[in-house]
Protein backbone atom coordinates (compact mmCIF):
# COMPACT_ATOMS: atom_id res chain seq x y z
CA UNK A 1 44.73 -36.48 170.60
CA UNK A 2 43.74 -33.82 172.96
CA UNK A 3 43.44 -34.62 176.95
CA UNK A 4 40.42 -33.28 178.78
CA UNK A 5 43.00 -32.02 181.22
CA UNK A 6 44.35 -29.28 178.56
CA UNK A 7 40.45 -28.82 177.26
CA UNK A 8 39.89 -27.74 181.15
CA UNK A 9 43.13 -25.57 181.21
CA UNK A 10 41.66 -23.90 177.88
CA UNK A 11 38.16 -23.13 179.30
CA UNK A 12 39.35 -22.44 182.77
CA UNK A 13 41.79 -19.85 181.37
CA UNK A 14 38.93 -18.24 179.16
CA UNK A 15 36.19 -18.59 181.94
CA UNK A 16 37.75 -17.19 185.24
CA UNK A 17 35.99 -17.67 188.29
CA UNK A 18 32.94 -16.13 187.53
CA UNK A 19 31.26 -16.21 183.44
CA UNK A 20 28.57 -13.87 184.08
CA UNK A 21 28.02 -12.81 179.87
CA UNK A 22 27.77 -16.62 178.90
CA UNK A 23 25.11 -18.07 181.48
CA UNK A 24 22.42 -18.16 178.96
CA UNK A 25 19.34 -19.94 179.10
CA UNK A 26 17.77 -22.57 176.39
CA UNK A 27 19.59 -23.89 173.47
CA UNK A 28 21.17 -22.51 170.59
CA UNK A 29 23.08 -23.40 167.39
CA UNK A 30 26.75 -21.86 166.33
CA UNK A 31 28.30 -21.67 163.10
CA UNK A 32 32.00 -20.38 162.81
CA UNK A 33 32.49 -18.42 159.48
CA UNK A 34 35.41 -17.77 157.36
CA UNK A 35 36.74 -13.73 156.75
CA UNK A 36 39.71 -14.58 154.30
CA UNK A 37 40.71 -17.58 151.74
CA UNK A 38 42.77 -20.55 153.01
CA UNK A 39 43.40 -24.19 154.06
CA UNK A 40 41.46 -25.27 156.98
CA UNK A 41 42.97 -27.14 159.75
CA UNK A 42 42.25 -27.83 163.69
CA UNK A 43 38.90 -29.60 163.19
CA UNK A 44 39.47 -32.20 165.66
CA UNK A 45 40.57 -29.75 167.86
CA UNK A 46 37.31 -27.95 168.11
CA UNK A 47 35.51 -30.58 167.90
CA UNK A 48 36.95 -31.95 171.40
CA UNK A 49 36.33 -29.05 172.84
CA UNK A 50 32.49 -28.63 172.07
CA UNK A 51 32.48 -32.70 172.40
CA UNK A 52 34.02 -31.92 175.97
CA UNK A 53 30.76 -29.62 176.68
CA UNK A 54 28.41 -32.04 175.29
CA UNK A 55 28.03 -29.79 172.21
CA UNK A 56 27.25 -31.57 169.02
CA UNK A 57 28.96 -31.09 165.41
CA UNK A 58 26.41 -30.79 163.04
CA UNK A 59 28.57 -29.63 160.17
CA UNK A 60 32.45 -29.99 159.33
CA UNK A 61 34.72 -28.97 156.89
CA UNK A 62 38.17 -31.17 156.59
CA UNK A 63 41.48 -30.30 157.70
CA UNK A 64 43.38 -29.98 154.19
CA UNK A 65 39.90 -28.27 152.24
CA UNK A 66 40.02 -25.02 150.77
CA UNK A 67 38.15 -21.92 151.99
CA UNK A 68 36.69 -18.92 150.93
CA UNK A 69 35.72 -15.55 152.94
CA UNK A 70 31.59 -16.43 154.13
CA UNK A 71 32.11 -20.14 153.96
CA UNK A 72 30.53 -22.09 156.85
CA UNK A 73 33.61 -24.03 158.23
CA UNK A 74 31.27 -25.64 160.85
CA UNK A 75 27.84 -25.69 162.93
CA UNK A 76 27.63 -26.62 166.37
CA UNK A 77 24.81 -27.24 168.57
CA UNK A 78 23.70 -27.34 172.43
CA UNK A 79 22.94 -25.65 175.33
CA UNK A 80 23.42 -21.73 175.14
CA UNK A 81 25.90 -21.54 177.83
CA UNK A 82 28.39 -24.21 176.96
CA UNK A 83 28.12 -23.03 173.25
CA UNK A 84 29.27 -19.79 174.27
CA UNK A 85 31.77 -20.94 176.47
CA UNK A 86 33.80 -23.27 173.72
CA UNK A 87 33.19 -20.62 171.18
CA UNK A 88 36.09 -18.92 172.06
CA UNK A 89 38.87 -21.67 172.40
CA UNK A 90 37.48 -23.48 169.67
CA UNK A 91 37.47 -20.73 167.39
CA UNK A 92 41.03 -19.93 168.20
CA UNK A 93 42.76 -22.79 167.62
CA UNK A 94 41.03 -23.27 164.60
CA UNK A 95 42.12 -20.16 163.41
CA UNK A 96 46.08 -20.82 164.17
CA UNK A 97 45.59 -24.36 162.57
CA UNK A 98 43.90 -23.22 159.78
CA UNK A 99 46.64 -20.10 159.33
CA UNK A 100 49.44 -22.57 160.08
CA UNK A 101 47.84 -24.91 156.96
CA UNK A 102 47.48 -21.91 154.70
CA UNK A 103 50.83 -20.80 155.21
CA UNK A 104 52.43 -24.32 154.68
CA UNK A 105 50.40 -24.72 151.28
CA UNK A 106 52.20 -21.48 149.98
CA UNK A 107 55.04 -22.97 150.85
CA UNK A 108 54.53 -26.16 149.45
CA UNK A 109 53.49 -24.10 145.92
CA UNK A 110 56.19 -21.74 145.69
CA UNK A 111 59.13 -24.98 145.76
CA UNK A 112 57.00 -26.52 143.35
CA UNK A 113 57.88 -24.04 140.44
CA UNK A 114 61.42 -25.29 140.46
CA UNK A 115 60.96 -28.92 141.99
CA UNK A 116 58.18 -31.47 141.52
CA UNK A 117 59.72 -34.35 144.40
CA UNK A 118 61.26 -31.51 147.07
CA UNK A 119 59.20 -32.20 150.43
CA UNK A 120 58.55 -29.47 152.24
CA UNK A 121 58.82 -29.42 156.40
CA UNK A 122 58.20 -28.51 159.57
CA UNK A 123 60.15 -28.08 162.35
CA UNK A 124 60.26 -28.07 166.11
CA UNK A 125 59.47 -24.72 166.42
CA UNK A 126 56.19 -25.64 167.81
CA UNK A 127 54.36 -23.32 170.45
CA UNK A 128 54.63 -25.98 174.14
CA UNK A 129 51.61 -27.72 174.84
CA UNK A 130 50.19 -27.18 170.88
CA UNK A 131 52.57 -29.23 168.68
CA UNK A 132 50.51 -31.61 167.80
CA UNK A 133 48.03 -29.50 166.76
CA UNK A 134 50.61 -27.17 164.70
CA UNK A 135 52.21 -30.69 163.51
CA UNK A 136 49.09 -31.67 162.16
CA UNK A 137 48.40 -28.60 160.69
CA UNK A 138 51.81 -28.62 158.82
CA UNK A 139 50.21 -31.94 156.92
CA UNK A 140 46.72 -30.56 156.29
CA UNK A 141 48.50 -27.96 154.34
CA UNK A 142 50.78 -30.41 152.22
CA UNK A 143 53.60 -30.47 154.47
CA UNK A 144 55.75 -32.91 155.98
CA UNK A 145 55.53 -33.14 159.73
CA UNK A 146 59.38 -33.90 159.80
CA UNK A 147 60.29 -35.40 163.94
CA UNK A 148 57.82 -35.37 165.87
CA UNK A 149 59.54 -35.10 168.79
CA UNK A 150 63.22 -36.10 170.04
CA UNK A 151 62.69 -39.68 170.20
CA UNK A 152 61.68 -39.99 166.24
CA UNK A 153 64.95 -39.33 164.80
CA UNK A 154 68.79 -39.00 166.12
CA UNK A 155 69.47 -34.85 164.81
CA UNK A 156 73.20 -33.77 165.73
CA UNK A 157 72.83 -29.98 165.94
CA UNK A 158 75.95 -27.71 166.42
CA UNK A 159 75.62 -27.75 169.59
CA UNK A 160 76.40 -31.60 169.95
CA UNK A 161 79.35 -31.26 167.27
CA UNK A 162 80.50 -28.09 169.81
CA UNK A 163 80.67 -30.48 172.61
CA UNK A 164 81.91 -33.64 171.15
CA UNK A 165 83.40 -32.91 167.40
CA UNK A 166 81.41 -34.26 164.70
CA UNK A 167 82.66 -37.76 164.11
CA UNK A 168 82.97 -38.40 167.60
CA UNK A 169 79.30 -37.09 168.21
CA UNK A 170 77.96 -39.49 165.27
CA UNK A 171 79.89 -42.49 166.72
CA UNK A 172 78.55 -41.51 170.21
CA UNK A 173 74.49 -41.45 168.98
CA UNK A 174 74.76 -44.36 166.95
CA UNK A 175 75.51 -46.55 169.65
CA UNK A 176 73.31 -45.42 171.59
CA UNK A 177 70.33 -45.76 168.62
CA UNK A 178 68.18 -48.36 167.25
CA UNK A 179 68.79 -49.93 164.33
CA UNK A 180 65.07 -48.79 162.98
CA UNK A 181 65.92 -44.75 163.78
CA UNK A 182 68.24 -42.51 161.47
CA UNK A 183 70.70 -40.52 162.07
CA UNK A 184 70.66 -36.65 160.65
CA UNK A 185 73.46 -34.43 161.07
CA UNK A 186 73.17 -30.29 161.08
CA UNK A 187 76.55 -29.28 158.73
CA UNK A 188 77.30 -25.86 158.04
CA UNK A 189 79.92 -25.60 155.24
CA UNK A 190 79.74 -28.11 151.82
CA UNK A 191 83.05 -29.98 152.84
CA UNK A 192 81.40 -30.99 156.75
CA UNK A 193 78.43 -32.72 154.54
CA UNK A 194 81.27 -35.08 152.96
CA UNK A 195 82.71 -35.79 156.62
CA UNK A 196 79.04 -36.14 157.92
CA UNK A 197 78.18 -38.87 154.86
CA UNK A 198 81.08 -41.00 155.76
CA UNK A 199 80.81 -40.89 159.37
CA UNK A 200 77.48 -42.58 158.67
CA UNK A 201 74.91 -39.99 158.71
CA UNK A 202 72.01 -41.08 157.27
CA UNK A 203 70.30 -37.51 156.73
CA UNK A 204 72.25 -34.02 155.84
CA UNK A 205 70.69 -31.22 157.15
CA UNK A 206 72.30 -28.27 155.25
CA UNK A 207 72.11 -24.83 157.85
CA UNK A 208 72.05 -21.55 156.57
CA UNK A 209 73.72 -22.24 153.73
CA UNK A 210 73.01 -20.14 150.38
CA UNK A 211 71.28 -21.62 147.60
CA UNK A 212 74.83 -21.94 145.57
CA UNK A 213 76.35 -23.10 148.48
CA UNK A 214 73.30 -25.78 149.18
CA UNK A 215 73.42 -26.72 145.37
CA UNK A 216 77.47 -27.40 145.99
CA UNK A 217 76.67 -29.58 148.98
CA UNK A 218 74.14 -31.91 146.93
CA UNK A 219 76.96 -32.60 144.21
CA UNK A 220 79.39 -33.81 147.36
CA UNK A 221 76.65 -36.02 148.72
CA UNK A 222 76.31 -39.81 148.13
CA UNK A 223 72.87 -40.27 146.20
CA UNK A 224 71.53 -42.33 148.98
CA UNK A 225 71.79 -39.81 151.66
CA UNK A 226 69.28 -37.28 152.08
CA UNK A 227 69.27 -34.04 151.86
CA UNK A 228 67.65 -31.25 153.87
CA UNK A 229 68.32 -27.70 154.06
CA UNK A 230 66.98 -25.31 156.50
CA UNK A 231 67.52 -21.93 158.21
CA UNK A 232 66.37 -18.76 157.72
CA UNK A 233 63.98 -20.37 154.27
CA UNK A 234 61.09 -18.31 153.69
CA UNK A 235 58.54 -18.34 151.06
CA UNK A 236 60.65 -15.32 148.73
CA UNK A 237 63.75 -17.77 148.78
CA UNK A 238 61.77 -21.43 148.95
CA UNK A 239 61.52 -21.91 145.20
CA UNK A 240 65.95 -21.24 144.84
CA UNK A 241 66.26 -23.83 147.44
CA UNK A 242 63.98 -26.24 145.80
CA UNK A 243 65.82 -25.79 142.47
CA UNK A 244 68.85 -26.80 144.18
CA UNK A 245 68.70 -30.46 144.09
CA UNK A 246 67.30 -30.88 147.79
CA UNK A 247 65.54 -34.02 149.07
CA UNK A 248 63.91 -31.80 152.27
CA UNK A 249 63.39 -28.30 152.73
CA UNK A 250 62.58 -27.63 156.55
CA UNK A 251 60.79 -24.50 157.23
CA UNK A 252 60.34 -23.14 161.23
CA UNK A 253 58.43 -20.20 159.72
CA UNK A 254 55.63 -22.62 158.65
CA UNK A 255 54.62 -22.44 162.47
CA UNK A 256 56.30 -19.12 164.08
CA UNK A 257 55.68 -17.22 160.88
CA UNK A 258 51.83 -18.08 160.40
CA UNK A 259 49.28 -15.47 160.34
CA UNK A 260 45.75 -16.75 161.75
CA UNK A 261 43.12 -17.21 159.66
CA UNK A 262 40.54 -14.60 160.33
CA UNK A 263 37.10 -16.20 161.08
CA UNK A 264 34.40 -15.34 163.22
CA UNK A 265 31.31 -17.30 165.07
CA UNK A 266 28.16 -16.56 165.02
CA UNK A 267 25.07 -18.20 166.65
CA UNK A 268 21.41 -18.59 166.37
């Protein structure tokens, strides 16, 4: 859910101290229209934003629908001004939404020629301020939103096993966890994903390992720990990592890496 405090920081950043090309008179209607094929995401988004200028929704597409270049994603009407004044915020988060979704459903297609079950993830790559948007996004595309945020799931990265050493760090976070939240441990070599497993780690997370390597890892795992691999996975390697016996593949590039979807908004 979006705060009117960030929907002011939006239109105060777009608006400046003085809007001289959007104080319009009368009333008007807005559409925003597709340029390229995709998944669309960020309605609610937009929506707040117009909703925050008392500008009504008339028409909406669902996050999660595919789109076509010239499709109507949405209408909006209301006065002129404040129209043209959420145009621009609107349109743009709808566009990184909707290129974050389209980029997550290629994803989500390319591990499916080698795996049918291999979930594919996000990570917190997120841009501050918009993760829940980009998180959301993720899912509208057929993604998994993986941790929302620090609190959803104990993750030991290599920086913690630096510090601590790795059984030491899992004993540490465990005590310090509830029983309802797992434990996930980053491993970097086959033979640390057997120490992780019987230290107690609930979740492997595989890092920058090759696909052999990954595949190697699996065997050594006890079947009811999950898997995960991640680092450096992009949509020419997904489907080899998929194929490798992988519960999770976690993808940062589903966010960094996403290309906006080109739309444009037009009104009367």
């Amino acid at each position: 859910m979006l705060l009117d405090s960030q929907i002011e920081a939006w239109l105060a950043e777009d608006v400046g101290h003085r809007d001289v090309t959007d104080d319009v008179p009368g009333t008007t209607t807005g559409r925003l229209v597709a340029k390229a094929d995709g998944v669309f995401a960020g309605m609610d988004a937009a929506e707040a934003v117009f909703d925050y200028l008392d500008c009504a929704l008339l028409e909406r597409t669902r996050d999660g629908e595919p789109v076509s270049a010239g499709d109507v994603l949405f209408r909006v009407e209301g006065p002129a001004t404040d129209v043209l004044r959420a145009e621009r915020p609107a349109t743009n988060v709808t566009m990184h939404a909707s290129g974050i979704a389209t980029r997550t459903q290629r994803a989500v297609r390319a591990a499916r020629e080698t795996s049918d079950s291999v979930a594919i993830a996000g990570t917190r790559k997120t841009t501050p301020g918009l993760r829940g948007i980009e998180k959301r996004a993720v899912e509208a595309g057929g993604g998994d939103t993986h941790r929302l945020d620090l609190s959803h799931m104990v993750l030991i990265k290599e920086n913690h096993i630096a510090e601590l050493g790795l059984e030491q760090a899992i004993e540490r976070f465990d005590e310090r966890s509830s029983f309802a939240t797992k434990l996930e441990v980053e491993v970097e070599t086959p033979a640390m994903a057997t120490r992780a497993v019987a230290a107690g780690a609930d979740i492997v997370l595989l890092d920058n390992m090759t696909p052999a390597e990954t595949r190697e890892a699996v065997a050594l795992v006890d079947g009811d720990t999950l898997t995960e691999a991640s680092g450096e996975i992009g949509l020419e390697t997904i489907a080899a990592y998929a194929d490798t016996g992988v519960d999770i593949v976690s993808m940062g590039g589903l966010t960094y890496g996403a290309s906006w979807l080109d739309c444009s908004f037009r009104t009367g």
